[in-house]
Protein backbone atom coordinates (compact mmCIF):
# COMPACT_ATOMS: atom_id res chain seq x y z
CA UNK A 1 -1.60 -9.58 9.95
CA UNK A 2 -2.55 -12.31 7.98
CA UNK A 3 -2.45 -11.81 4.20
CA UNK A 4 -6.63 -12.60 3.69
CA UNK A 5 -7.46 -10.47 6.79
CA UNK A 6 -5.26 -7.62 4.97
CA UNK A 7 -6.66 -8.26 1.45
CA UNK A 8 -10.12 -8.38 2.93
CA UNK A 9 -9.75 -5.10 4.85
CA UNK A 10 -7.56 -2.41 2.16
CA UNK A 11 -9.00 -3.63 -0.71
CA UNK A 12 -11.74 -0.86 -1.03
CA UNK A 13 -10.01 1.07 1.50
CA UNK A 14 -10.31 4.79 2.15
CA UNK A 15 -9.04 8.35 4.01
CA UNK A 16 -10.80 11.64 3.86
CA UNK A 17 -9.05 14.29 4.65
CA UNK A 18 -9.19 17.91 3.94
CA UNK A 19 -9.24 18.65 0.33
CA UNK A 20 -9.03 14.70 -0.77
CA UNK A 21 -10.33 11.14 -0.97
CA UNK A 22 -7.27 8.60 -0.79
CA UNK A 23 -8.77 5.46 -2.11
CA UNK A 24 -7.95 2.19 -4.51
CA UNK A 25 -7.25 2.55 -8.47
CA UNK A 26 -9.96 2.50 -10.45
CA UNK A 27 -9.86 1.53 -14.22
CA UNK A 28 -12.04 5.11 -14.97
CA UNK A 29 -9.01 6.72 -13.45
CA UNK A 30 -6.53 6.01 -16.46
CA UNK A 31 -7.02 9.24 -18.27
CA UNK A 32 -6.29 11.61 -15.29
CA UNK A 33 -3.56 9.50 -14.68
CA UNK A 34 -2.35 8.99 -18.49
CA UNK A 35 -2.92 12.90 -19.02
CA UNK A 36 -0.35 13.39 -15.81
CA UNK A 37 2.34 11.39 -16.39
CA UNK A 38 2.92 13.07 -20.67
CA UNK A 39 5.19 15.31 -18.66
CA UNK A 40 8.65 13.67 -18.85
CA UNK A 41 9.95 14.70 -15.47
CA UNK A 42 8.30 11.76 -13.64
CA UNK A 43 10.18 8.94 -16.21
CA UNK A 44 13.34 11.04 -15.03
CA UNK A 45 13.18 10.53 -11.60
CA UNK A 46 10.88 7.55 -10.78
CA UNK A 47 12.68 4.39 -12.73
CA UNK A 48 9.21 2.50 -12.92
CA UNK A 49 7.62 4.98 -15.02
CA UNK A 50 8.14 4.50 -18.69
CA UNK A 51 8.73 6.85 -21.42
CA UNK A 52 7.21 7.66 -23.53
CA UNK A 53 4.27 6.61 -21.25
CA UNK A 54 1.43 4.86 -22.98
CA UNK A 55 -2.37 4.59 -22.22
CA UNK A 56 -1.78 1.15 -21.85
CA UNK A 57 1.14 1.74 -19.11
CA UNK A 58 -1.68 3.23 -17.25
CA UNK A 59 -4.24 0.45 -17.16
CA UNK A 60 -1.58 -2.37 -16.72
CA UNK A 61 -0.44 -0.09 -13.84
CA UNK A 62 -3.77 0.05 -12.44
CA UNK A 63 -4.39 -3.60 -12.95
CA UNK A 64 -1.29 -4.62 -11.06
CA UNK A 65 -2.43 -2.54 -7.98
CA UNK A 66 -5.37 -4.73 -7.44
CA UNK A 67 -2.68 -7.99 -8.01
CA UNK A 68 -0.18 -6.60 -6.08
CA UNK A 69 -2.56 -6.61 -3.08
CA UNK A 70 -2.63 -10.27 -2.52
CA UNK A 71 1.38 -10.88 -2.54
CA UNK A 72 3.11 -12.51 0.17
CA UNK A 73 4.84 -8.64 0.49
CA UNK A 74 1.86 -6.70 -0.52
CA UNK A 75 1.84 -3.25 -2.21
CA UNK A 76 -1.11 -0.86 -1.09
CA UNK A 77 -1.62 1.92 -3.42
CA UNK A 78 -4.00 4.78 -3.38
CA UNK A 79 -4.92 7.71 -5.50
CA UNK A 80 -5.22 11.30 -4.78
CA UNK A 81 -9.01 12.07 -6.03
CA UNK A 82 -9.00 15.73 -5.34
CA UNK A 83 -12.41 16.66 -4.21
CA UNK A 84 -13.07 20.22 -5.52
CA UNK A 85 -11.40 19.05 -9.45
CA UNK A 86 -12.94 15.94 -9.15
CA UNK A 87 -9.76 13.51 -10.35
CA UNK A 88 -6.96 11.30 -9.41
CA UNK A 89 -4.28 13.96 -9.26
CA UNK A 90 -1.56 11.86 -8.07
CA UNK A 91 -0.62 8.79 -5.87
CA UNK A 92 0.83 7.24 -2.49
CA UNK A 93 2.03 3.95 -1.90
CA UNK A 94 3.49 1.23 0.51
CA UNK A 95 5.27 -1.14 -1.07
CA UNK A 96 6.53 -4.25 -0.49
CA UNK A 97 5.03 -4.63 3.35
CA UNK A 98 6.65 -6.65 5.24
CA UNK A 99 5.06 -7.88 8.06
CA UNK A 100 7.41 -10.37 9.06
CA UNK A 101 10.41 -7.45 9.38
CA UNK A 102 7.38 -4.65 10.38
CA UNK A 103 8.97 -2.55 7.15
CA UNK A 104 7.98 -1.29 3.47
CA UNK A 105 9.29 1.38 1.33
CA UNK A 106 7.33 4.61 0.47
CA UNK A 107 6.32 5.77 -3.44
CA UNK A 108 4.67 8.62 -4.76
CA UNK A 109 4.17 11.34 -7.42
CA UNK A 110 1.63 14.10 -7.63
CA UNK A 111 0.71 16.19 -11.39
CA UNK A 112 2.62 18.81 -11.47
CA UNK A 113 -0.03 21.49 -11.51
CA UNK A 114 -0.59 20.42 -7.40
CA UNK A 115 2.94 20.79 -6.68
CA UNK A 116 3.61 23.53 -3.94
CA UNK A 117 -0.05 23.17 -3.02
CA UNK A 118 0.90 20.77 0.17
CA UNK A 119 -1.35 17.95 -0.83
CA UNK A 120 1.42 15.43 -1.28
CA UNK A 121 2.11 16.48 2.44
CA UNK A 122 -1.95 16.15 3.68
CA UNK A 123 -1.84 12.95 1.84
CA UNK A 124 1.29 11.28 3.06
CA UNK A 125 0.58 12.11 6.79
CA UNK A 126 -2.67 10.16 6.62
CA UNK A 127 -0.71 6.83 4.98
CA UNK A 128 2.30 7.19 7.33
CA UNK A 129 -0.17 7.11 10.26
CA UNK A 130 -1.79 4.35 8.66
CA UNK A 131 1.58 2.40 8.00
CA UNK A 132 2.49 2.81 11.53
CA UNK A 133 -0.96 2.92 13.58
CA UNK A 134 -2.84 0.20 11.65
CA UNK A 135 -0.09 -1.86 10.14
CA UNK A 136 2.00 -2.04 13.06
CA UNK A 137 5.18 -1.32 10.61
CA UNK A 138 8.56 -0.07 12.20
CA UNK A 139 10.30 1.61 9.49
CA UNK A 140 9.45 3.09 6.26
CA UNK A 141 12.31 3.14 3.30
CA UNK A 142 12.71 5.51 0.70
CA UNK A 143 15.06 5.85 -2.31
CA UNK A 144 15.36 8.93 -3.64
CA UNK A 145 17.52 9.49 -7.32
CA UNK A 146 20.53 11.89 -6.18
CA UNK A 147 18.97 14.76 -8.48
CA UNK A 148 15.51 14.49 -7.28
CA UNK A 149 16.36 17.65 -4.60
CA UNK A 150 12.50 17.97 -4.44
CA UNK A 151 11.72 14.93 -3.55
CA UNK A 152 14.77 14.70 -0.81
CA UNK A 153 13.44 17.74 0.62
CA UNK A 154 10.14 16.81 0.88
CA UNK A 155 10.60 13.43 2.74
CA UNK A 156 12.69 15.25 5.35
CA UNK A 157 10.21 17.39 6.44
CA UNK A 158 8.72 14.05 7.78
CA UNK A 159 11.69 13.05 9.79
CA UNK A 160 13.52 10.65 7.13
CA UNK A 161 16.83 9.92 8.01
CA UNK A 162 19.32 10.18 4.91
CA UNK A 163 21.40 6.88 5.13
CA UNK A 164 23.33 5.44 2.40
CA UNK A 165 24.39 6.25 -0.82
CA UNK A 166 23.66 3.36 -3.89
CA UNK A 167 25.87 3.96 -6.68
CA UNK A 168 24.42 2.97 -9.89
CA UNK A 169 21.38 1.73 -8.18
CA UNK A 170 18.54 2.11 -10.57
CA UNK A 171 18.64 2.35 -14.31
CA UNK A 172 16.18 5.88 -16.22
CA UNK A 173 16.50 6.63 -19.87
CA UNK A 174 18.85 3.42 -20.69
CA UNK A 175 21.18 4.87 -18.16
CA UNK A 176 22.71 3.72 -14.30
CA UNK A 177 21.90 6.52 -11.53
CA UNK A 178 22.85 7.33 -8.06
CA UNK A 179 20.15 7.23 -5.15
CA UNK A 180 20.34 7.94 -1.65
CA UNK A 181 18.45 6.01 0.68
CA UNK A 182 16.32 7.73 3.40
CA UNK A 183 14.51 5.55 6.47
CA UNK A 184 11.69 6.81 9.42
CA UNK A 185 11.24 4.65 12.37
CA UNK A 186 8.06 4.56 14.02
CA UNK A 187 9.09 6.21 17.31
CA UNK A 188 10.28 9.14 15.22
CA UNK A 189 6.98 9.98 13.49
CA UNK A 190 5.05 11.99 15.78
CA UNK A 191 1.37 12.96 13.50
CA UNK A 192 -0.08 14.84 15.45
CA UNK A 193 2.89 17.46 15.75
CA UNK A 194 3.79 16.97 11.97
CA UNK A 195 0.11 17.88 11.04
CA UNK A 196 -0.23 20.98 13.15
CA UNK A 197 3.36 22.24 11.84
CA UNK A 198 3.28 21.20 8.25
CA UNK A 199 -0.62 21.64 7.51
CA UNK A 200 -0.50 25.11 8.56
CA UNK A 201 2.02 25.90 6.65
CA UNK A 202 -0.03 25.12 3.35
CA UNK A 203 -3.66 25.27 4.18
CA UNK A 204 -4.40 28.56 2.05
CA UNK A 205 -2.54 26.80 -1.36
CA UNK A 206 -4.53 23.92 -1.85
């Protein structure tokens, strides 16, 4: 896909699903987002978030989503607006797409009052089908910090395949930490059985 058709087309991109609206960044979204990330347990497991975490982290953050769009290796990021609380209650993204090598890595966090609630699951199904189905992608990479056992668990249930371990990979709090790396092919994501076996599971929590 060229890089204008793909601009041109996810820019103002959206999914509806169930009990959200996955859709682009917008600048009136910094205070749900701001107001979610003043709990510290997302700057000790996601080594791009900041802390303390500023208002202004949030709108530079926002801001670089739109830029990001237009790299060479695009990033496409959306937020959770959750329909019934009307706000951005987390976000999904594919970064670095690679069209060239049909690959990108998966990111994501969700406040922590949704956790449990399998809306992190309803959204991610709906970008993995997009990643695969519309972008044509093969694999999808994701690294995981070694203590994040939430997050590990989580990606599994999708059918990522734990592959290497990365000694002092990424650097949180000033200090190095471990991450495993996790991969999903396309031939091994099957939606349509994922969302009847993992939907079920939550639809009376969210």
């Amino acid at each position: 896909m060229e890089n204008k058709e793909f601009i041109k087309k996810y820019k103002n991109f959206k999914i509806e699903t169930k009990h959200l609206i996955l859709r682009p960044l917008k600048l009136s979204d910094a205070n749900d987002i701001y107001q979610a990330m003043q709990d510290k347990v997302y700057s000790k497991y996601i080594w791009v978030i900041p802390w303390p975490y500023k208002m202004r982290d949030t709108t530079k953050f926002i801001k670089d989503a739109r830029k990001n769009l237009k790299k060479s290796t695009p990033t496409l990021i959306f937020g959770l607006w959750h329909k019934k609380d009307k706000k951005i209650i987390g976000v999904e993204s594919l970064n670095n797409i690679q069209f060239r090598n049909k690959n990108c890595e998966s990111g994501s966090w969700l406040a922590r009052k949704y956790w449990g609630s399998g809306l992190m699951t309803e959204a991610r199904l709906e970008i993995f089908k997009l990643a695969f189905k519309n972008l044509k992608l093969h694999k999808i990479i994701s690294m995981v910090i070694v203590e994040n056992k939430r997050s590990q668990k989580h990606i599994e249930k999708f059918g990522f395949k734990r592959q290497g371990y990365f000694r002092d990979e990424v650097i949180i709090c000033g200090k190095f930490r471990n991450a495993y790396y996790y991969e999903l092919l396309n031939k091994e994501f099957n939606y349509n059985k994922l969302k009847k076996k993992l939907l079920k599971k939550n639809e009376n929590h969210a």
